[in-house]
C-alpha atoms as a PDB file:
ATOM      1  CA  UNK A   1      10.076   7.995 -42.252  1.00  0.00           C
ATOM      2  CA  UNK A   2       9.843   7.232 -38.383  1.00  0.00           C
ATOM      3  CA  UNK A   3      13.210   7.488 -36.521  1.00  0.00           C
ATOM      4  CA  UNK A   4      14.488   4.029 -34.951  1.00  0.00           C
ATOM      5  CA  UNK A   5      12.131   3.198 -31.711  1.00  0.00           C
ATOM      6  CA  UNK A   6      13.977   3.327 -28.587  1.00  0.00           C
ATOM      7  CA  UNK A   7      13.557   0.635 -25.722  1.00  0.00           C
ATOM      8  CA  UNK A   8      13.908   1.874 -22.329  1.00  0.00           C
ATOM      9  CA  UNK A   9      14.970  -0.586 -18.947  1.00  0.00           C
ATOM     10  CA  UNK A  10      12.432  -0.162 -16.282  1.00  0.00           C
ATOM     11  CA  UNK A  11      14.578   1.103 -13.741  1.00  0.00           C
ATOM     12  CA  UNK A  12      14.647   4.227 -16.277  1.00  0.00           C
ATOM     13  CA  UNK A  13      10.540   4.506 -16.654  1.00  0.00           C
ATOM     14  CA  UNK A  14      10.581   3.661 -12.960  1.00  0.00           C
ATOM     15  CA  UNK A  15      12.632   6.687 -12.473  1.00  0.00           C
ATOM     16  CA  UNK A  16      10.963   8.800 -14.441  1.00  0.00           C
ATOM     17  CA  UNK A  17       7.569   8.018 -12.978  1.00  0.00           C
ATOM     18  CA  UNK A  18       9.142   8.479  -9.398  1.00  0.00           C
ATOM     19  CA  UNK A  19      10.415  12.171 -10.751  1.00  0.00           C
ATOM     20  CA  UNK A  20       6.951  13.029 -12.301  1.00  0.00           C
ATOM     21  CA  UNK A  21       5.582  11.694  -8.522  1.00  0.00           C
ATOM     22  CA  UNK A  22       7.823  12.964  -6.385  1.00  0.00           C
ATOM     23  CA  UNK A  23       8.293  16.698  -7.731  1.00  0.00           C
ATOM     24  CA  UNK A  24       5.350  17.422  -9.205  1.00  0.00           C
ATOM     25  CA  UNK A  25       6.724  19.025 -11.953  1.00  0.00           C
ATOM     26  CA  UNK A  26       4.260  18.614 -15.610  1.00  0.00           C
ATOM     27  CA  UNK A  27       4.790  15.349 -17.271  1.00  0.00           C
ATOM     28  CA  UNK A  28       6.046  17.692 -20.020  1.00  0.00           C
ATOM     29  CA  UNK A  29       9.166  19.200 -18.281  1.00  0.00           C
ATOM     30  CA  UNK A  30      10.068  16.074 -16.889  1.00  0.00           C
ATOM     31  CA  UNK A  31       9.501  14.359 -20.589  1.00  0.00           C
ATOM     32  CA  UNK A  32      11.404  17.053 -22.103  1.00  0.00           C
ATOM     33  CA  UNK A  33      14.519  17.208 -19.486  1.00  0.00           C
ATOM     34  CA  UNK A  34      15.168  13.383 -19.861  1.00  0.00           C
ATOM     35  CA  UNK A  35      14.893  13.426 -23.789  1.00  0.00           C
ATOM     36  CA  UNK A  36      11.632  11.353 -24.372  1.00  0.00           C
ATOM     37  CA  UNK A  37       8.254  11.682 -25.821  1.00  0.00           C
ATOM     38  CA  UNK A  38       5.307  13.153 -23.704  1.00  0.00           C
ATOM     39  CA  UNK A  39       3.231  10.814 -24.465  1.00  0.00           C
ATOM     40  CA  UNK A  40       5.517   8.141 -23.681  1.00  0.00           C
ATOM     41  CA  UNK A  41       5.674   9.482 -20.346  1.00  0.00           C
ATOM     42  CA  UNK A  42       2.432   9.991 -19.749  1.00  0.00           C
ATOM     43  CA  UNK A  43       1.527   6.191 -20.671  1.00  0.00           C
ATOM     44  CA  UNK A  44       4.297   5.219 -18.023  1.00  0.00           C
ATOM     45  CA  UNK A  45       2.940   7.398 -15.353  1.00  0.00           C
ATOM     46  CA  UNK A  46      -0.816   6.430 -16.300  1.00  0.00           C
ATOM     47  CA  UNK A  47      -0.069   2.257 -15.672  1.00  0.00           C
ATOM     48  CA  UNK A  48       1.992   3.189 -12.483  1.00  0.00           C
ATOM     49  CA  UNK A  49      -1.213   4.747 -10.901  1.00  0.00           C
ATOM     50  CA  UNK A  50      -3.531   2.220 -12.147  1.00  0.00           C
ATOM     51  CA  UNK A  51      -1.008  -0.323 -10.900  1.00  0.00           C
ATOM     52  CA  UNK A  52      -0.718   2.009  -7.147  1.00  0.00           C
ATOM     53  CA  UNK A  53      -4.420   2.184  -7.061  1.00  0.00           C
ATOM     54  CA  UNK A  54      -5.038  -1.805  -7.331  1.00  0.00           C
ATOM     55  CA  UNK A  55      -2.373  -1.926  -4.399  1.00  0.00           C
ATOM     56  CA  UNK A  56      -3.893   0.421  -2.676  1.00  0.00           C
ATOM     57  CA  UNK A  57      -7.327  -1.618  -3.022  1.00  0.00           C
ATOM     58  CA  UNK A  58      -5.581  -4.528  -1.664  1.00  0.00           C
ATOM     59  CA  UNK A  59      -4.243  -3.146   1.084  1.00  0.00           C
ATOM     60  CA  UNK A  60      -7.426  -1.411   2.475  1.00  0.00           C
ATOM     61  CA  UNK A  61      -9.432  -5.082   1.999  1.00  0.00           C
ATOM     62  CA  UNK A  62      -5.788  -6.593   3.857  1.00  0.00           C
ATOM     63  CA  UNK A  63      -6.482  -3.274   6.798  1.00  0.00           C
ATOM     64  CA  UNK A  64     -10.019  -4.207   6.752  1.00  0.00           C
ATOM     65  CA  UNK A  65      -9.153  -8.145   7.578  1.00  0.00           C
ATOM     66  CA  UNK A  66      -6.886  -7.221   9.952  1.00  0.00           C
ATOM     67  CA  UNK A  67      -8.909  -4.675  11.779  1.00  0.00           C
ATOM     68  CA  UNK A  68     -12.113  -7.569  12.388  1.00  0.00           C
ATOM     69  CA  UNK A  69      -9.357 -10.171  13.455  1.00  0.00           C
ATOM     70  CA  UNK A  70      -8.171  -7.851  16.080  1.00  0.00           C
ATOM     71  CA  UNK A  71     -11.381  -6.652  17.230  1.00  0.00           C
ATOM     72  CA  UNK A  72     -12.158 -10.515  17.734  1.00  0.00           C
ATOM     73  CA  UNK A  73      -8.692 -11.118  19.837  1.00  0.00           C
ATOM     74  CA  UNK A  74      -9.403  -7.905  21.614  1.00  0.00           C
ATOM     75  CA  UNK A  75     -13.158  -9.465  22.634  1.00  0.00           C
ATOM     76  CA  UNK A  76     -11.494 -12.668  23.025  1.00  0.00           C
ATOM     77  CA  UNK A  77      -8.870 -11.436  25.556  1.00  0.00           C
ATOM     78  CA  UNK A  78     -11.395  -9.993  27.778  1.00  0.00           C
ATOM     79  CA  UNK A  79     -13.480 -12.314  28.134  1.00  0.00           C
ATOM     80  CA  UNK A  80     -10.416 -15.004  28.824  1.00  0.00           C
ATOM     81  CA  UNK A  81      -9.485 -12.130  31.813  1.00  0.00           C
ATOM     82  CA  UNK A  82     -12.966 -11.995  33.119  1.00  0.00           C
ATOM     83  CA  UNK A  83     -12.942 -15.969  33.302  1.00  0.00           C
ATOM     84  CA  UNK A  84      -9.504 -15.777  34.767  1.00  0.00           C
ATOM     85  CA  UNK A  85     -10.634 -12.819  37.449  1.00  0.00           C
ATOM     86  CA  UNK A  86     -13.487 -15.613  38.362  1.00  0.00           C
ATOM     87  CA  UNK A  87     -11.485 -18.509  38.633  1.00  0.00           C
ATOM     88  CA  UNK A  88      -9.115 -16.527  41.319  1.00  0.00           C
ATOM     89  CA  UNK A  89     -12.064 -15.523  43.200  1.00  0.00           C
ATOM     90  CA  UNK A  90     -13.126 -19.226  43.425  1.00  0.00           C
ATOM     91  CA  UNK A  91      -9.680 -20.416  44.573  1.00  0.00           C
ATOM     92  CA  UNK A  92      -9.970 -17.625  47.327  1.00  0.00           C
ATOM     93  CA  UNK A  93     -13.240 -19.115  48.141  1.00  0.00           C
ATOM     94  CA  UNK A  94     -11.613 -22.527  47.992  1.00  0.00           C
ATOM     95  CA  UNK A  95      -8.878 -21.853  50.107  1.00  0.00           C
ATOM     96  CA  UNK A  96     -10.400 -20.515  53.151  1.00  0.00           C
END
């Protein structure tokens, strides 16, 4: 008969992925030093990438959005200084 299943808080599967991440020790020593199933492990550490690589997807489409708007301002501020750099000339013009 199967022993009584064990629940675990997510700060403890958090910690556990961030020891398998962070050290890069085999998902079996770290499984085996903190008293839990490999496989359990593994499962945790398997949805925590999946879950890092849709982040990661959403923050390159986020870089990408933010890299057109500021090639737009950048455009848009020079051509705001070249109209500027005109109107002086005019007033210099305008003066005299």
């Amino acid at each position: 008969m199967a022993g009584k299943r064990r629940k675990f808080d997510a700060e403890f599967r958090e910690g556990a992925v961030r020891i398998v991440a962070e050290t890069g020790k085999p998902i079996a020593q770290v499984a085996q030093d903190l008293g839990i199933s490999e496989t359990t492990l593994a499962s945790w550490v398997s949805r925590a990438r999946k879950a890092g690589a849709a982040t990661a997807t959403g923050e390159s489409e986020e870089l990408a959005r933010l890299r057109r708007e500021n090639a737009q301002l950048k455009k848009d501020n020079k051509e705001l200084a070249m109209e500027r750099d005109v109107l002086k000339r005019c007033m210099v013009l305008w003066v005299k």
